[in-house]
PDB file of N, CA and C in Angstrom:
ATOM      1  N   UNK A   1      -2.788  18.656  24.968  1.00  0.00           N
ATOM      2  CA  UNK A   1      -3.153  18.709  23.559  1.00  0.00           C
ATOM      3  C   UNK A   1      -3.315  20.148  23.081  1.00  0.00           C
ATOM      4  N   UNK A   2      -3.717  20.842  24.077  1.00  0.00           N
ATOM      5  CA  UNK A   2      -3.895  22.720  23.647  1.00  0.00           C
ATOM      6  C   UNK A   2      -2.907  23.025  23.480  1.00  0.00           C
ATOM      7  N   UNK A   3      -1.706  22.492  24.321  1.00  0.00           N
ATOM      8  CA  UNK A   3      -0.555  23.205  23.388  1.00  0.00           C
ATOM      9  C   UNK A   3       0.295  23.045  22.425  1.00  0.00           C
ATOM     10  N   UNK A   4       0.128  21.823  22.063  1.00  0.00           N
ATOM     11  CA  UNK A   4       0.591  21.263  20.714  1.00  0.00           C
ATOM     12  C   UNK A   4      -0.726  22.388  19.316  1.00  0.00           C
ATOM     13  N   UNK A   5      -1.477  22.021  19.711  1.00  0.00           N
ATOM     14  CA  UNK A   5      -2.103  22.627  18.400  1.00  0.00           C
ATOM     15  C   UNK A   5      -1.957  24.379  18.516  1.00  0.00           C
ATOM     16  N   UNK A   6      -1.371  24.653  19.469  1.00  0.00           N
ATOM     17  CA  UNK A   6      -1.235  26.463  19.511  1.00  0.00           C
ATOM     18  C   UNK A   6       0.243  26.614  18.893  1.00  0.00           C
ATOM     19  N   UNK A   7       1.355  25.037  19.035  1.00  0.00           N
ATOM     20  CA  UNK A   7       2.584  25.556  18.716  1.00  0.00           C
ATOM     21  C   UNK A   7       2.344  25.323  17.572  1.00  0.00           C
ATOM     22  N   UNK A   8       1.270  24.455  17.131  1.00  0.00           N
ATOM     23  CA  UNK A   8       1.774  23.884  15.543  1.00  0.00           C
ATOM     24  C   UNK A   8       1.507  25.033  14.598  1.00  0.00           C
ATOM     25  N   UNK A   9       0.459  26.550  15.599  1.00  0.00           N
ATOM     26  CA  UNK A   9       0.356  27.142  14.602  1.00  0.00           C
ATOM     27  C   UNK A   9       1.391  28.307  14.356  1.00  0.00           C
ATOM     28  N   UNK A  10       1.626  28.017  15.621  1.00  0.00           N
ATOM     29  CA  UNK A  10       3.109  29.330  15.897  1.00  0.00           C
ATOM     30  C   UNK A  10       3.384  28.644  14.782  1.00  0.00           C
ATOM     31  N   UNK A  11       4.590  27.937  14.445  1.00  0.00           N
ATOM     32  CA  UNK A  11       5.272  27.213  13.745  1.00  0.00           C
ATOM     33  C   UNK A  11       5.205  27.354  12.288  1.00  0.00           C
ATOM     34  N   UNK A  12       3.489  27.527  12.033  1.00  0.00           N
ATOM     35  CA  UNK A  12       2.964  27.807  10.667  1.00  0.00           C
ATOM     36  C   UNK A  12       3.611  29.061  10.190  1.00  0.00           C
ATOM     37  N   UNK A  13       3.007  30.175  11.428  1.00  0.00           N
ATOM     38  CA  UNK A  13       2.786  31.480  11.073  1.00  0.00           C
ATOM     39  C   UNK A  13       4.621  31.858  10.845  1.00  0.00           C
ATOM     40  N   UNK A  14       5.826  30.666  11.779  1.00  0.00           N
ATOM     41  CA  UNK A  14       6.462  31.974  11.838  1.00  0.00           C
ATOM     42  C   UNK A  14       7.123  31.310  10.145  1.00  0.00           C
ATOM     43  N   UNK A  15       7.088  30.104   9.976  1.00  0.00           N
ATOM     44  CA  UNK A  15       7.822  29.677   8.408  1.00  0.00           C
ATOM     45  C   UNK A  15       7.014  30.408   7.182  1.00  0.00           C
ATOM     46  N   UNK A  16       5.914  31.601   7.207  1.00  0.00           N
ATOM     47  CA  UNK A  16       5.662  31.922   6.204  1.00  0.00           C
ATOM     48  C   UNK A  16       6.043  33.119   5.656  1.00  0.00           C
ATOM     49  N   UNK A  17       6.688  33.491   6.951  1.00  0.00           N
ATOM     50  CA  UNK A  17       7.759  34.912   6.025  1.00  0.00           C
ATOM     51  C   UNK A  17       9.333  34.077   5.351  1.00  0.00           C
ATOM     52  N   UNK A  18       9.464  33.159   5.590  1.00  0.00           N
ATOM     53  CA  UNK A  18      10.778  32.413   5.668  1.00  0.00           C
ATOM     54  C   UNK A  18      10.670  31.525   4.184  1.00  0.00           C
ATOM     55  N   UNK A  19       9.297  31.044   4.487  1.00  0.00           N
ATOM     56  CA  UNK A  19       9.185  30.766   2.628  1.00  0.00           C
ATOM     57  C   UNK A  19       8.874  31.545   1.845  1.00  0.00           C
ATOM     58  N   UNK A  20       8.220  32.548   2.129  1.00  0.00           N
ATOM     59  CA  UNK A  20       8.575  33.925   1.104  1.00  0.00           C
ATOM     60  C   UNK A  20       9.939  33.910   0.634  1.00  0.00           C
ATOM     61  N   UNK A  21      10.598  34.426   1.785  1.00  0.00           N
ATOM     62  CA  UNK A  21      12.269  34.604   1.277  1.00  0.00           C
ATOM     63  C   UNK A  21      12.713  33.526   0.480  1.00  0.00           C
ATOM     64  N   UNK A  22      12.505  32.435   1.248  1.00  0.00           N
ATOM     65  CA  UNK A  22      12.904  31.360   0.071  1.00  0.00           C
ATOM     66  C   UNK A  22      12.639  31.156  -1.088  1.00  0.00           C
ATOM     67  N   UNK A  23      11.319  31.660  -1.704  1.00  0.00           N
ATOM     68  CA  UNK A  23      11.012  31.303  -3.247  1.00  0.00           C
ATOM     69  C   UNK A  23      11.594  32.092  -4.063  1.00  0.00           C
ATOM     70  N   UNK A  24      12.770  33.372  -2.987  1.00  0.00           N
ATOM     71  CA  UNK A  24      13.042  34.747  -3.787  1.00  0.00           C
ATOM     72  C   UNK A  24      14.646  34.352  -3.896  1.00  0.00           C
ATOM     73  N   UNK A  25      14.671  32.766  -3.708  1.00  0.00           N
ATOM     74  CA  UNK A  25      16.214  33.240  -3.747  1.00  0.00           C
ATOM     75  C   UNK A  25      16.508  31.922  -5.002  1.00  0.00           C
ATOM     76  N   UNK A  26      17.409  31.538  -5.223  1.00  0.00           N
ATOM     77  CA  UNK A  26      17.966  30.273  -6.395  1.00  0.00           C
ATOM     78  C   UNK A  26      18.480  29.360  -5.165  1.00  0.00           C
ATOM     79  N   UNK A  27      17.839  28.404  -5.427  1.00  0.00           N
ATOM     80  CA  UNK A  27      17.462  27.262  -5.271  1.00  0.00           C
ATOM     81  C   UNK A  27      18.862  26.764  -4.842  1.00  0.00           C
ATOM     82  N   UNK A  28      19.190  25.879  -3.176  1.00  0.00           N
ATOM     83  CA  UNK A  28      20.261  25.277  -2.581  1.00  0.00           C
ATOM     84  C   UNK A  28      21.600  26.006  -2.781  1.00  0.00           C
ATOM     85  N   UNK A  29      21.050  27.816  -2.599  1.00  0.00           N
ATOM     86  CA  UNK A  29      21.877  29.204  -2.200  1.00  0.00           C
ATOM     87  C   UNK A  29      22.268  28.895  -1.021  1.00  0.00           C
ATOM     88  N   UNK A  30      23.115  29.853  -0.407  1.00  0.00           N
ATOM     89  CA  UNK A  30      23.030  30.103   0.910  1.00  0.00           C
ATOM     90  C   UNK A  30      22.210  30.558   1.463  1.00  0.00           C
ATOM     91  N   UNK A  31      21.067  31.818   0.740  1.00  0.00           N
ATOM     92  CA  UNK A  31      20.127  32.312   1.280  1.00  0.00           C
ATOM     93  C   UNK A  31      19.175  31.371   1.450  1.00  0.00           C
ATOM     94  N   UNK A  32      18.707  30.217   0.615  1.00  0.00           N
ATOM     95  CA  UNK A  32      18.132  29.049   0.165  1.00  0.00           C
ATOM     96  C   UNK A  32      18.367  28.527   1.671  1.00  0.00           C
ATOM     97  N   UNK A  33      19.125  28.253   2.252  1.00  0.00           N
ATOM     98  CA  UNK A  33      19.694  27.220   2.960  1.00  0.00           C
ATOM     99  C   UNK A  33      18.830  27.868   4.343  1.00  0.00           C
ATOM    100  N   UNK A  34      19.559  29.052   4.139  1.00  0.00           N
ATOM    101  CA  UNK A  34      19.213  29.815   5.650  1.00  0.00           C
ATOM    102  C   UNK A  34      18.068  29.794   5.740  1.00  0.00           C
ATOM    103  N   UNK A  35      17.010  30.280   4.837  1.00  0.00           N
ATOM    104  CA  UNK A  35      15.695  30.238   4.587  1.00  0.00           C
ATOM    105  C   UNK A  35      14.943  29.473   5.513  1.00  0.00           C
ATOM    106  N   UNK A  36      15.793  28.065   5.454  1.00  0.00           N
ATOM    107  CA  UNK A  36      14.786  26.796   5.166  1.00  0.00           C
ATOM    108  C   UNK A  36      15.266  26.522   6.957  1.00  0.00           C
ATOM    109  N   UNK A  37      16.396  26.869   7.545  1.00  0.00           N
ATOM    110  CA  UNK A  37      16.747  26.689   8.683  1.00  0.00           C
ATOM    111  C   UNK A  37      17.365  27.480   9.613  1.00  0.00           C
ATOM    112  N   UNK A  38      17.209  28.920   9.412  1.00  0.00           N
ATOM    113  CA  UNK A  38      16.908  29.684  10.385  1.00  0.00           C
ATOM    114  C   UNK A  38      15.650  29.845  11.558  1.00  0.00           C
ATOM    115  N   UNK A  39      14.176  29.251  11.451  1.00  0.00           N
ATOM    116  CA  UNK A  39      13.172  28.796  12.301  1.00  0.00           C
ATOM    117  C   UNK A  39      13.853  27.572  13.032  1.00  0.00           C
ATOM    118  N   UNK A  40      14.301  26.922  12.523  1.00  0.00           N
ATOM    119  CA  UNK A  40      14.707  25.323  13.298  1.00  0.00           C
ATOM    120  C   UNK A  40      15.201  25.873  14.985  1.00  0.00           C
ATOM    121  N   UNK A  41      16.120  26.678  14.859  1.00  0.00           N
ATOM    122  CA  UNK A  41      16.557  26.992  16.960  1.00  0.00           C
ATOM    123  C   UNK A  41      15.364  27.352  17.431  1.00  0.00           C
ATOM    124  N   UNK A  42      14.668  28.320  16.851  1.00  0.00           N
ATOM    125  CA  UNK A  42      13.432  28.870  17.814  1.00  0.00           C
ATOM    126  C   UNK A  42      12.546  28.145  17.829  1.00  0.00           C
ATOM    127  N   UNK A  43      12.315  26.748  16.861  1.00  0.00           N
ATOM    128  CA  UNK A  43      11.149  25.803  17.043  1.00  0.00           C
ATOM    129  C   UNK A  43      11.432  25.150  18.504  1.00  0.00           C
ATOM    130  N   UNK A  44      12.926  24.710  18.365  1.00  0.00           N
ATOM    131  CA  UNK A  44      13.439  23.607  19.278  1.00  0.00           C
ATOM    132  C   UNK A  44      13.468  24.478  20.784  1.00  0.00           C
ATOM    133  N   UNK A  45      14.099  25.923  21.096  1.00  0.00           N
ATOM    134  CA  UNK A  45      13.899  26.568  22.039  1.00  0.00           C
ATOM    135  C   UNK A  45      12.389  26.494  22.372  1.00  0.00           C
ATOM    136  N   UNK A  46      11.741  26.520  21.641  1.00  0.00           N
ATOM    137  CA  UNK A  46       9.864  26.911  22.417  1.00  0.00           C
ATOM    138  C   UNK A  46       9.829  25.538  22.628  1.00  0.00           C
ATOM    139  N   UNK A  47      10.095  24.643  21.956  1.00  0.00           N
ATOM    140  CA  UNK A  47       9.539  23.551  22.158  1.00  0.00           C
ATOM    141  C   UNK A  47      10.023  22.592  23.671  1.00  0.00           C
ATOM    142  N   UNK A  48      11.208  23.378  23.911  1.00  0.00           N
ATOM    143  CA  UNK A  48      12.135  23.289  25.190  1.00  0.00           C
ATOM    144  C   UNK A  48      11.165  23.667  26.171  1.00  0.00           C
ATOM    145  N   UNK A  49      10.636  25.095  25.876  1.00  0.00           N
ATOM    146  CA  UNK A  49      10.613  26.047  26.758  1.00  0.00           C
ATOM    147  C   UNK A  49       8.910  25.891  27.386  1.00  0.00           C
ATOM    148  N   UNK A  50       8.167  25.218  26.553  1.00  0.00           N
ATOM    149  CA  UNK A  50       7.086  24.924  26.740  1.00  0.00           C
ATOM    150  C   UNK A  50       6.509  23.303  27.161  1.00  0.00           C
ATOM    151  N   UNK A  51       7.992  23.057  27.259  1.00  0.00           N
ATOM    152  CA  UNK A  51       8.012  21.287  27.576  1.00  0.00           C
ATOM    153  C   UNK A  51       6.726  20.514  27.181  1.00  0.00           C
ATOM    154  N   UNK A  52       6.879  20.233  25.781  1.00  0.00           N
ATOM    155  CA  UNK A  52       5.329  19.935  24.866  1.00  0.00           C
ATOM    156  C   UNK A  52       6.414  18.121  24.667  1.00  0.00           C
ATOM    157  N   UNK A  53       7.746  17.731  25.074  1.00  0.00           N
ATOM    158  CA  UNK A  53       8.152  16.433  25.373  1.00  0.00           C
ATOM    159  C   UNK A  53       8.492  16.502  23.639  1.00  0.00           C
ATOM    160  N   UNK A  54       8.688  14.996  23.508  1.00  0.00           N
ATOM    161  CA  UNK A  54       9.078  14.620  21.988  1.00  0.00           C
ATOM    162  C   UNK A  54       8.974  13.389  21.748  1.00  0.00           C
ATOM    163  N   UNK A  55       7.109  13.149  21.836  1.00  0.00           N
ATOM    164  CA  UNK A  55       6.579  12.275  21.040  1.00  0.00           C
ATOM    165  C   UNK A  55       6.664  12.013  19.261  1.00  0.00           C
ATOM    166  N   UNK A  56       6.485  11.121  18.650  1.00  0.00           N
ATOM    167  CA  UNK A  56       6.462  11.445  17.376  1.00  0.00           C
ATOM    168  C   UNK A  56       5.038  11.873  16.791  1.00  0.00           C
ATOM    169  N   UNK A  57       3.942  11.754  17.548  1.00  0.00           N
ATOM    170  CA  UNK A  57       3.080  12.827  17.414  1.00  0.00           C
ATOM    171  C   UNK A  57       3.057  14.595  16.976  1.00  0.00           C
ATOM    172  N   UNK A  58       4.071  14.840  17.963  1.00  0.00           N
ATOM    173  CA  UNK A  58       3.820  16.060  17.753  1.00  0.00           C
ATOM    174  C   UNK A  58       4.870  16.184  17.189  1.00  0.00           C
ATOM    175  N   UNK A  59       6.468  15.652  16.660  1.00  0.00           N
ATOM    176  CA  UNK A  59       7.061  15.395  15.683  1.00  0.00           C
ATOM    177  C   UNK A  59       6.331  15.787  14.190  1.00  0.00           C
ATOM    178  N   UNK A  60       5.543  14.874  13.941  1.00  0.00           N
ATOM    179  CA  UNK A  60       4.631  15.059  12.815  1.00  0.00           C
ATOM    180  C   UNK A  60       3.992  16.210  12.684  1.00  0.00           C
ATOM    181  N   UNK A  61       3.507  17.051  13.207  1.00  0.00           N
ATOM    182  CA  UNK A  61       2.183  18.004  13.551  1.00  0.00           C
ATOM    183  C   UNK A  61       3.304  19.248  13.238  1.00  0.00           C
ATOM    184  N   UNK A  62       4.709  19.250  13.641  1.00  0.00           N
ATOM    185  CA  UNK A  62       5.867  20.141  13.898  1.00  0.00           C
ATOM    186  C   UNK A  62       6.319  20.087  12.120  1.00  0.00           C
ATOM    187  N   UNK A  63       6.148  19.034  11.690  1.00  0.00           N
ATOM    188  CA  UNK A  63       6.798  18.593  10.127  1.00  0.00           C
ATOM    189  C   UNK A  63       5.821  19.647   9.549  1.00  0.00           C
ATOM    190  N   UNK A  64       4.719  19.028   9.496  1.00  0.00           N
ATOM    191  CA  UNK A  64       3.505  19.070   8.745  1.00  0.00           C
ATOM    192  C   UNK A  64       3.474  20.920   8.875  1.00  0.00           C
ATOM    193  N   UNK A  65       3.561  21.133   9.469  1.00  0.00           N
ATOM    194  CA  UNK A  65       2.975  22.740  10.001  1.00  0.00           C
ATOM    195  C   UNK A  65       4.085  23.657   9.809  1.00  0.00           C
ATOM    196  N   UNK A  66       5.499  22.835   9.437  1.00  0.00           N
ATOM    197  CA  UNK A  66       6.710  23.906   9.077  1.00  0.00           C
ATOM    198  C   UNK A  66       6.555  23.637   7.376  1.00  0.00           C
ATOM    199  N   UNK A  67       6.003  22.676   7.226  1.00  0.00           N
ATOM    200  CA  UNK A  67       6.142  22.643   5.555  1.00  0.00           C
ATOM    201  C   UNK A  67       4.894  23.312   4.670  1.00  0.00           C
ATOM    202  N   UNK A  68       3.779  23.336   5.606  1.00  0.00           N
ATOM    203  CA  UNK A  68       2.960  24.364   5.036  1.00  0.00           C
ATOM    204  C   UNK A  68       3.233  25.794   5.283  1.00  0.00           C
ATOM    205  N   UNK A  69       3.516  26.009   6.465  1.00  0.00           N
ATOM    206  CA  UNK A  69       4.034  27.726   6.169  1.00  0.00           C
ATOM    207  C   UNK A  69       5.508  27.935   5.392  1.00  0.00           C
ATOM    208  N   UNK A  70       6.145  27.040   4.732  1.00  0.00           N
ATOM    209  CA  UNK A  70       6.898  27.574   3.887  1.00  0.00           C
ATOM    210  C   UNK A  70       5.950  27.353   2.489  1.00  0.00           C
ATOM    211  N   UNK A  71       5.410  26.727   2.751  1.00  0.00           N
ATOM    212  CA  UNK A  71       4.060  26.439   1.182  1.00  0.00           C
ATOM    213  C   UNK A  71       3.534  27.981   1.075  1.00  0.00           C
ATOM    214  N   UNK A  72       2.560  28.124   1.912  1.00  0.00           N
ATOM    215  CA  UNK A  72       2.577  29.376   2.024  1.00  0.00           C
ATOM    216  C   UNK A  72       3.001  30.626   1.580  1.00  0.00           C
ATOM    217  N   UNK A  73       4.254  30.561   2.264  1.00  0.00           N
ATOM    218  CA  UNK A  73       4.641  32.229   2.167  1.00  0.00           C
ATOM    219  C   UNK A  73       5.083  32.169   0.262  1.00  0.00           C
ATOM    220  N   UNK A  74       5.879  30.809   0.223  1.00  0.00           N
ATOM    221  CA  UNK A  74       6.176  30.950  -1.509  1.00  0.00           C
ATOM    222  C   UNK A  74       4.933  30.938  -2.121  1.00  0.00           C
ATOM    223  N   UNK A  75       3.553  30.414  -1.695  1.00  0.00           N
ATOM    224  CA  UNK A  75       2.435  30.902  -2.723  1.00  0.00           C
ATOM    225  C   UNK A  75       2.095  32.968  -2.452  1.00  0.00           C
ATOM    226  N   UNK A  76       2.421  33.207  -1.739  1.00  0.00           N
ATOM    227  CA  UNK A  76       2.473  34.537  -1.602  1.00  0.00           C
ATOM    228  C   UNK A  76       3.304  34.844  -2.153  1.00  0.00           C
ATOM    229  N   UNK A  77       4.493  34.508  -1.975  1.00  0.00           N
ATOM    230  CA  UNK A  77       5.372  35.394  -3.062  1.00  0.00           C
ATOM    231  C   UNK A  77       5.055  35.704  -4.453  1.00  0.00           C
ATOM    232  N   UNK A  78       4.870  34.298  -4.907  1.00  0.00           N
ATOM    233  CA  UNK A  78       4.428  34.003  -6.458  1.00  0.00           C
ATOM    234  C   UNK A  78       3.056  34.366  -6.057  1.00  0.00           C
ATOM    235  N   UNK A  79       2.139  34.827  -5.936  1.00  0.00           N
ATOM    236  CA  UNK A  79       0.911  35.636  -5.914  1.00  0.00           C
ATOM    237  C   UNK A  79       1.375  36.984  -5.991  1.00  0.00           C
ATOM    238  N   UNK A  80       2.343  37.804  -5.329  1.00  0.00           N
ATOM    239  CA  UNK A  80       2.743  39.393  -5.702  1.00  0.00           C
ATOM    240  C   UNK A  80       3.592  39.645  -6.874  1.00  0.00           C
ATOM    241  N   UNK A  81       4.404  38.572  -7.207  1.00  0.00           N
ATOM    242  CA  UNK A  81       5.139  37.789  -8.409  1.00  0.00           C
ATOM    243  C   UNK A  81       4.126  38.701  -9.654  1.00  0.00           C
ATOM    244  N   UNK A  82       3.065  37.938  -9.710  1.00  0.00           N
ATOM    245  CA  UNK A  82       2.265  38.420 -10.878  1.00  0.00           C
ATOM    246  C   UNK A  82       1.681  39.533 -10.941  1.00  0.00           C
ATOM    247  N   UNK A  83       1.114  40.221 -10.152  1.00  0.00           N
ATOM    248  CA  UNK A  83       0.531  41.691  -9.588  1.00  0.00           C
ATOM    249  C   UNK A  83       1.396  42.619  -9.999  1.00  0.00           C
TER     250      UNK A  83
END
C-alpha cells in the first residue's frame, strides 16, 4: 500500500508541469495532445519497474492523481495568466 500512495504522488507531481503546458496551448493541438500523453510511458515504465501489479485499485488512484496534476498545473498557469 506504501507504494501505491508514493506513486500516486509521483504521478501528481510529474502531470503538473504537463498541465501547465497544456492550458498554454489551443485545445486538441498537437502540443494539446502531447501534453496530455507524454507522462503516459513513464507512468507505465515505473509502474513496470516498481511492480505495484494492475489492480483496478490502483488503476483508479493512477486516474485520479494524473487528472489532478494536470488540474493543477493549468490552475497555475491561469494564476500567472493574471499577475
Amino acid at each position: 500500500m506504501n507504494h501505491i500512495i508514493t506513486f500516486t504522488i509521483f504521478i501528481y507531481i510529474l502531470n503538473i508541469p504537463f498541465g501547465f503546458w497544456r492550458s498554454a496551448t489551443t485545445i486538441f493541438s498537437r502540443n494539446w495532445y502531447l501534453a496530455i500523453h507524454i507522462p503516459v510511458p513513464a507512468v507505465i515504465m515505473l509502474r513496470i519497474y516498481c511492480d505495484l501489479g494492475w489492480s483496478w485499485q490502483s488503476y483508479a488512484l493512477m486516474a485520479i492523481s494524473f487528472f489532478l496534476g494536470q488540474l493543477t498545473g493549468k490552475l497555475i498557469h491561469r494564476y500567472h495568466e493574471v499577475q
